[in-house]
Protein backbone atom coordinates (compact mmCIF):
# COMPACT_ATOMS: atom_id res chain seq x y z
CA UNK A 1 -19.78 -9.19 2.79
CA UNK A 2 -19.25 -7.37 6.01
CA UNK A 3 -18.83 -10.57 8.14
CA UNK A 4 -16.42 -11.37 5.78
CA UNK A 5 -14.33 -7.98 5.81
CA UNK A 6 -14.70 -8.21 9.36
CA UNK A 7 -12.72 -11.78 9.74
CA UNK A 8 -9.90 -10.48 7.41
CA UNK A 9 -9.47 -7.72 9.42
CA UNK A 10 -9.08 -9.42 12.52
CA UNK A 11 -7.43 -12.80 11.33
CA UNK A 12 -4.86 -9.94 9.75
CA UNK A 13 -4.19 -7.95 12.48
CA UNK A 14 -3.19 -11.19 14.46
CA UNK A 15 -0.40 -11.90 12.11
CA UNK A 16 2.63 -11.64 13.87
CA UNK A 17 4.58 -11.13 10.95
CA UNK A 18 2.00 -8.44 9.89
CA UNK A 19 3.04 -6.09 12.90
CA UNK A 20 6.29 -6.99 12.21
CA UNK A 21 6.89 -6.20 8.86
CA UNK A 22 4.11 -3.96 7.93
CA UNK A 23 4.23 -1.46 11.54
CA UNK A 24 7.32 -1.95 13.41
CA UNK A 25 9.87 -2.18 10.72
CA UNK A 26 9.50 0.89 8.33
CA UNK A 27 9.39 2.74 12.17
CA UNK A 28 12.57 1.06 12.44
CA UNK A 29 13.54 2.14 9.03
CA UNK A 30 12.24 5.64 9.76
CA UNK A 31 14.84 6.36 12.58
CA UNK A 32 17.46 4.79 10.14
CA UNK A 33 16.88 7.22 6.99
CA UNK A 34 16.37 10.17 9.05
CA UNK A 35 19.78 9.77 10.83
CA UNK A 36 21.62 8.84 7.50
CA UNK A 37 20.88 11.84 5.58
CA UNK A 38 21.19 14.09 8.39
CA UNK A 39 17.97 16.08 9.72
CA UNK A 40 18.66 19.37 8.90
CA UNK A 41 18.76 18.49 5.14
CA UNK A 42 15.91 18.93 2.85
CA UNK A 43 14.71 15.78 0.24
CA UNK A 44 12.50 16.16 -2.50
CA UNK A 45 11.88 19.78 -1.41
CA UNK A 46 10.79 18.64 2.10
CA UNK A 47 12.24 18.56 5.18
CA UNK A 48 14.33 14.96 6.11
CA UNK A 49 12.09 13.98 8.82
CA UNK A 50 8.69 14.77 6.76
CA UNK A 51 10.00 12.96 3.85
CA UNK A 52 10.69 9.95 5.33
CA UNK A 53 7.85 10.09 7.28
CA UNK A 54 5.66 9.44 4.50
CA UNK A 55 7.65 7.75 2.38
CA UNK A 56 8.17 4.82 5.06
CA UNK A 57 4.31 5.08 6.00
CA UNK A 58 3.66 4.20 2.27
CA UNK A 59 6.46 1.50 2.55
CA UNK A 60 4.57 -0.06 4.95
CA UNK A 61 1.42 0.45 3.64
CA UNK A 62 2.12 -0.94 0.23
CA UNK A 63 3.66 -3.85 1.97
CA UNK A 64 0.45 -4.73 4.16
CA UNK A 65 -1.72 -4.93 1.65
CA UNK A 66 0.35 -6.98 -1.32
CA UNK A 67 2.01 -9.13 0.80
CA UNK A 68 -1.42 -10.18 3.10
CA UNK A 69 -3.95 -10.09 0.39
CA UNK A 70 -1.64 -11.51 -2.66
CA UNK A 71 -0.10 -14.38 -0.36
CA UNK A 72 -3.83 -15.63 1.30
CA UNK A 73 -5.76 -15.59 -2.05
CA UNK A 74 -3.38 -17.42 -3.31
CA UNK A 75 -3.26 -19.97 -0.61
CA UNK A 76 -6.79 -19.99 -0.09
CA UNK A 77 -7.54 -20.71 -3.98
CA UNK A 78 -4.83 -24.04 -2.62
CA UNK A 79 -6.97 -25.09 -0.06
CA UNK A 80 -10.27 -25.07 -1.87
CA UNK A 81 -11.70 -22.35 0.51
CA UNK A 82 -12.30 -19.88 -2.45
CA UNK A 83 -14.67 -22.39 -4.08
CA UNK A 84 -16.05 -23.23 -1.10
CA UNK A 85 -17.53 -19.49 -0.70
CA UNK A 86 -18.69 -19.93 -4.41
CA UNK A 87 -20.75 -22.10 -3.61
CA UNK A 88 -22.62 -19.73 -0.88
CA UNK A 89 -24.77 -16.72 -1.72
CA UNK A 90 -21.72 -14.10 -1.71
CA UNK A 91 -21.58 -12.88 -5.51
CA UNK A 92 -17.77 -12.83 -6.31
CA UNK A 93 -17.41 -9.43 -6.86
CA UNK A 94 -18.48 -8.90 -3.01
CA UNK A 95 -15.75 -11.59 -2.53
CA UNK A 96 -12.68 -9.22 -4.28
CA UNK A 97 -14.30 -6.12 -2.97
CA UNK A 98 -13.90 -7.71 0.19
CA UNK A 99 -10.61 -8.67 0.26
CA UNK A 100 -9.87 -5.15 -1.28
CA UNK A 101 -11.65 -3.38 1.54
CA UNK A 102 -10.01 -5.67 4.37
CA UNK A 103 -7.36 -4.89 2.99
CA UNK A 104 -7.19 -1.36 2.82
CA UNK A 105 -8.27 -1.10 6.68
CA UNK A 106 -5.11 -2.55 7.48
CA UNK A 107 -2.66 -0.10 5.99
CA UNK A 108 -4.03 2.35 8.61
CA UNK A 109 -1.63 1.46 11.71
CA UNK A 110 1.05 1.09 9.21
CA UNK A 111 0.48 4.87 8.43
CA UNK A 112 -0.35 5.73 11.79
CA UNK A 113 2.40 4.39 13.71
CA UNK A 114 5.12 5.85 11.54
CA UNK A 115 2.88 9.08 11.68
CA UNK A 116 3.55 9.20 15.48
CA UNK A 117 7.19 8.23 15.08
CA UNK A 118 7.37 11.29 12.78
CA UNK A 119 5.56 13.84 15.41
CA UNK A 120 7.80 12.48 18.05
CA UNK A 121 11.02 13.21 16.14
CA UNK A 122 9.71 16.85 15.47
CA UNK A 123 7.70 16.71 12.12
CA UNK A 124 5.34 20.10 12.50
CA UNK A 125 2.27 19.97 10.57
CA UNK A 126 -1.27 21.82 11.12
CA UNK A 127 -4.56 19.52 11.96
CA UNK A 128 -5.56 19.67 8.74
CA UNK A 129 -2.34 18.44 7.32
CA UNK A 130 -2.20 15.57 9.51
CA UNK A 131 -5.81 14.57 8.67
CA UNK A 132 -5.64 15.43 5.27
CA UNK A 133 -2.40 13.10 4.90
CA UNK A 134 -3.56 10.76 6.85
CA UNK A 135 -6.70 10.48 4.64
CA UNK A 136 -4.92 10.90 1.71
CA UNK A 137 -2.23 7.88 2.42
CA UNK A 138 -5.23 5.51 3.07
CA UNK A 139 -7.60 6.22 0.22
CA UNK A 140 -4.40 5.67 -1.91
CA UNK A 141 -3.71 2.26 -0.14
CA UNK A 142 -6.52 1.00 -2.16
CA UNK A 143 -5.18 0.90 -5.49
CA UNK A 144 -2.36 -1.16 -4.49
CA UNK A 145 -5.23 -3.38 -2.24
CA UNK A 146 -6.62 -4.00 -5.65
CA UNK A 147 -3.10 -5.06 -7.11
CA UNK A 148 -2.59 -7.08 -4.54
CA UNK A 149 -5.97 -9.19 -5.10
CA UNK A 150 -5.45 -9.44 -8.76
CA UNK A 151 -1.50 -11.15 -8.28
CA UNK A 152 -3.33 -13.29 -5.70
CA UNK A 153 -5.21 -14.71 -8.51
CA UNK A 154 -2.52 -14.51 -11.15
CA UNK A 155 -0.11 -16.32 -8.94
CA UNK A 156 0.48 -19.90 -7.81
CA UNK A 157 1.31 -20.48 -3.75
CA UNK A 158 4.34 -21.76 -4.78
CA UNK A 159 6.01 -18.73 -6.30
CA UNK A 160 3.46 -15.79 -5.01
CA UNK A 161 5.78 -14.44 -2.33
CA UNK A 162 8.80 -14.44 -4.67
CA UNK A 163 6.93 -12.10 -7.51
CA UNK A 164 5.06 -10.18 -4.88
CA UNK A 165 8.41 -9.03 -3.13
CA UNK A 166 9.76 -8.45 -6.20
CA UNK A 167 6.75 -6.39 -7.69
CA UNK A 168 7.21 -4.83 -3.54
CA UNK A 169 11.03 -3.90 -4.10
CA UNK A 170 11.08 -2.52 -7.94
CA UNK A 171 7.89 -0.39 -7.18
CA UNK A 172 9.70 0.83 -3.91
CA UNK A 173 12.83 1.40 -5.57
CA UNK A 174 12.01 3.62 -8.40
CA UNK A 175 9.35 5.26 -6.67
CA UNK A 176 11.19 7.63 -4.27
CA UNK A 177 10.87 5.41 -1.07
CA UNK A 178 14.41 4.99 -0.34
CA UNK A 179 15.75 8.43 -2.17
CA UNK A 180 14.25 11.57 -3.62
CA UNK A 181 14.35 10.74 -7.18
CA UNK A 182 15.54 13.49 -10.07
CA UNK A 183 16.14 13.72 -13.47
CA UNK A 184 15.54 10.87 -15.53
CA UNK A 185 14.43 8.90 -12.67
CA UNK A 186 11.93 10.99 -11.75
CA UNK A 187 10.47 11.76 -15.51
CA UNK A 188 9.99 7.91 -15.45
CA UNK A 189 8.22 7.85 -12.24
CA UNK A 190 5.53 8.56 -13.74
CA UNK A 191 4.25 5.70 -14.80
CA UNK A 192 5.13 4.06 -10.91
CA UNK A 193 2.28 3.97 -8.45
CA UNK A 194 4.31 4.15 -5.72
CA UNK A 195 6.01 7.49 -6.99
CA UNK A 196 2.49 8.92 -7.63
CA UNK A 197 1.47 7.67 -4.00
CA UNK A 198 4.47 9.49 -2.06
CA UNK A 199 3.50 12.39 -4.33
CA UNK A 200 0.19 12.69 -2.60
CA UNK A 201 2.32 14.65 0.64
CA UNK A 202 3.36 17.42 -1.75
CA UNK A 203 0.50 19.71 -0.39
CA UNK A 204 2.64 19.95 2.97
CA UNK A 205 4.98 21.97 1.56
CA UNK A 206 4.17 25.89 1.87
CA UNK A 207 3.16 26.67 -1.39
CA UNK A 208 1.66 23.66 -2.82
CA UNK A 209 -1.53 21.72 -3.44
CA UNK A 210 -2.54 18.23 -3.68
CA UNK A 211 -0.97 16.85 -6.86
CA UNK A 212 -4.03 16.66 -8.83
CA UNK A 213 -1.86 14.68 -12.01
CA UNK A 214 -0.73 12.19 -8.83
CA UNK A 215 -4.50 11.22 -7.75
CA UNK A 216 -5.54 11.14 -11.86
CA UNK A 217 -2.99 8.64 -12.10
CA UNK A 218 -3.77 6.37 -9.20
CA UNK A 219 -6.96 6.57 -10.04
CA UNK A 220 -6.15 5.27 -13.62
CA UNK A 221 -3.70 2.46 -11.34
CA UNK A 222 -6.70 1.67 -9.18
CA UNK A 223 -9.14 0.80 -12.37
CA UNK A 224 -6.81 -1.17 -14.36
CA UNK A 225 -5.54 -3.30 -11.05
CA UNK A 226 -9.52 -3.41 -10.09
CA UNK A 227 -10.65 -5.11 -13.67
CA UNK A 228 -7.61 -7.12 -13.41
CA UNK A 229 -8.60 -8.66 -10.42
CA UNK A 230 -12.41 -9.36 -11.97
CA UNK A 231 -10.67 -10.87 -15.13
CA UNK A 232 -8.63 -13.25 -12.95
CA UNK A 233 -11.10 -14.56 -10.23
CA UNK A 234 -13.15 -15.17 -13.39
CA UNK A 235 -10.74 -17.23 -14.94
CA UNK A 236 -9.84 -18.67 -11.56
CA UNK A 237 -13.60 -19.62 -11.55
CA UNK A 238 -13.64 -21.17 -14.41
CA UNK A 239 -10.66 -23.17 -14.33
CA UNK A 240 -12.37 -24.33 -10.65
């Protein structure tokens, strides 16, 4: 399983569109926010710049890991390659962790990257902050690593990308990535993984702790996505 980790890491971070999409532009989209709502404001009860710091570090996060994993199941279950590596001695659970774990590794220079956009542009936060968000950002990468495996299987090549964007965009959208969300919006959060992933910054603030309901919740996120995934390579074997 660790040769195979290994090779998704690497054949990942060679993706062009990868560094693109998943590093360069939510930087891009970092200057953009900060500069549109003005960086002497405050948004969701943190400063502009921090805000948006995490909030396009999740962005891209998110992004790495359902648009990679989701997209190359699905094209590998195409080309035959996942029954090919049924027919080895990997179990296929070592096969989805795999992909999950691969996976995950790769949301770190989406994080990082917009992390050192954010220090450059003045975001102030102790050692411990940084490594605590840092840590906190990546751990949480994995429930949506485990989402993205399961719509792998669930999906055809043919219309993969389309539902994976739009899984991408509505998660995004009501989960405070583009604005803070209040009211109603927020109450409904809730039930959003991405809204309980941008809540794990909330210790930053003077004050405040880690949102213990946020990581209860992802944690709840990262089971069901995790048996959904073993229910549909299952199936997927089956139907092989």
């Amino acid at each position: 399983m660790t040769t195979l980790i290994k090779l998704e890491i690497l054949r990942t971070l060679r993706n062009r569109r990868y560094l693109m999409f998943s590093v360069a532009y939510p930087a891009l989209m970092y200057f953009f926010f900060i500069h549109a709502y003005g960086t002497d404001k405050l948004a969701g009860g943190l400063p502009v710049k921090t805000y948006f710091m995490v909030s396009m570090a999740t962005f891209g996060a998110v992004g790495a890991v359902l648009t990679g994993s989701a997209q190359r199941i699905s094209l590998e279950r195409k080309s035959g390659w996942v029954r090919q590596l049924r027919l080895t001695a990997l179990p296929g659970r070592a096969y989805t962790l795999g992909k999950i774990a691969a996976s995950s590794v790769t949301t770190l220079p989406s994080i990082l990257v917009v992390f050192a956009v954010g220090a450059g542009q003045g975001v102030s936060l102790s050692a411990a902050q940084w490594l605590g968000l840092t840590a906190a950002l990546w751990l949480g990468s994995f429930v949506f690593a485990a989402l993205g495996v399961a719509l792998g299987y669930a999906a055809a090549p043919d219309s993969v990308q389309t539902i994976v964007m739009i899984t991408y965009m509505v998660m995004s959208l009501f989960g405070g990535t583009w604005f803070p969300l209040t009211g109603t919006l927020e109450t409904y959060a809730r039930i959003n993984p991405v809204h309980l992933y941008n809540q794990l910054a909330t210790f930053t603030q003077p004050g405040h702790s880690l949102d213990l309901a946020a990581v209860a919740g992802l944690a709840g996120f990262l089971a069901v996505f995790v048996a959904a995934a073993a229910v549909l390579y299952r199936r997927d074997t089956r139907q092989a």
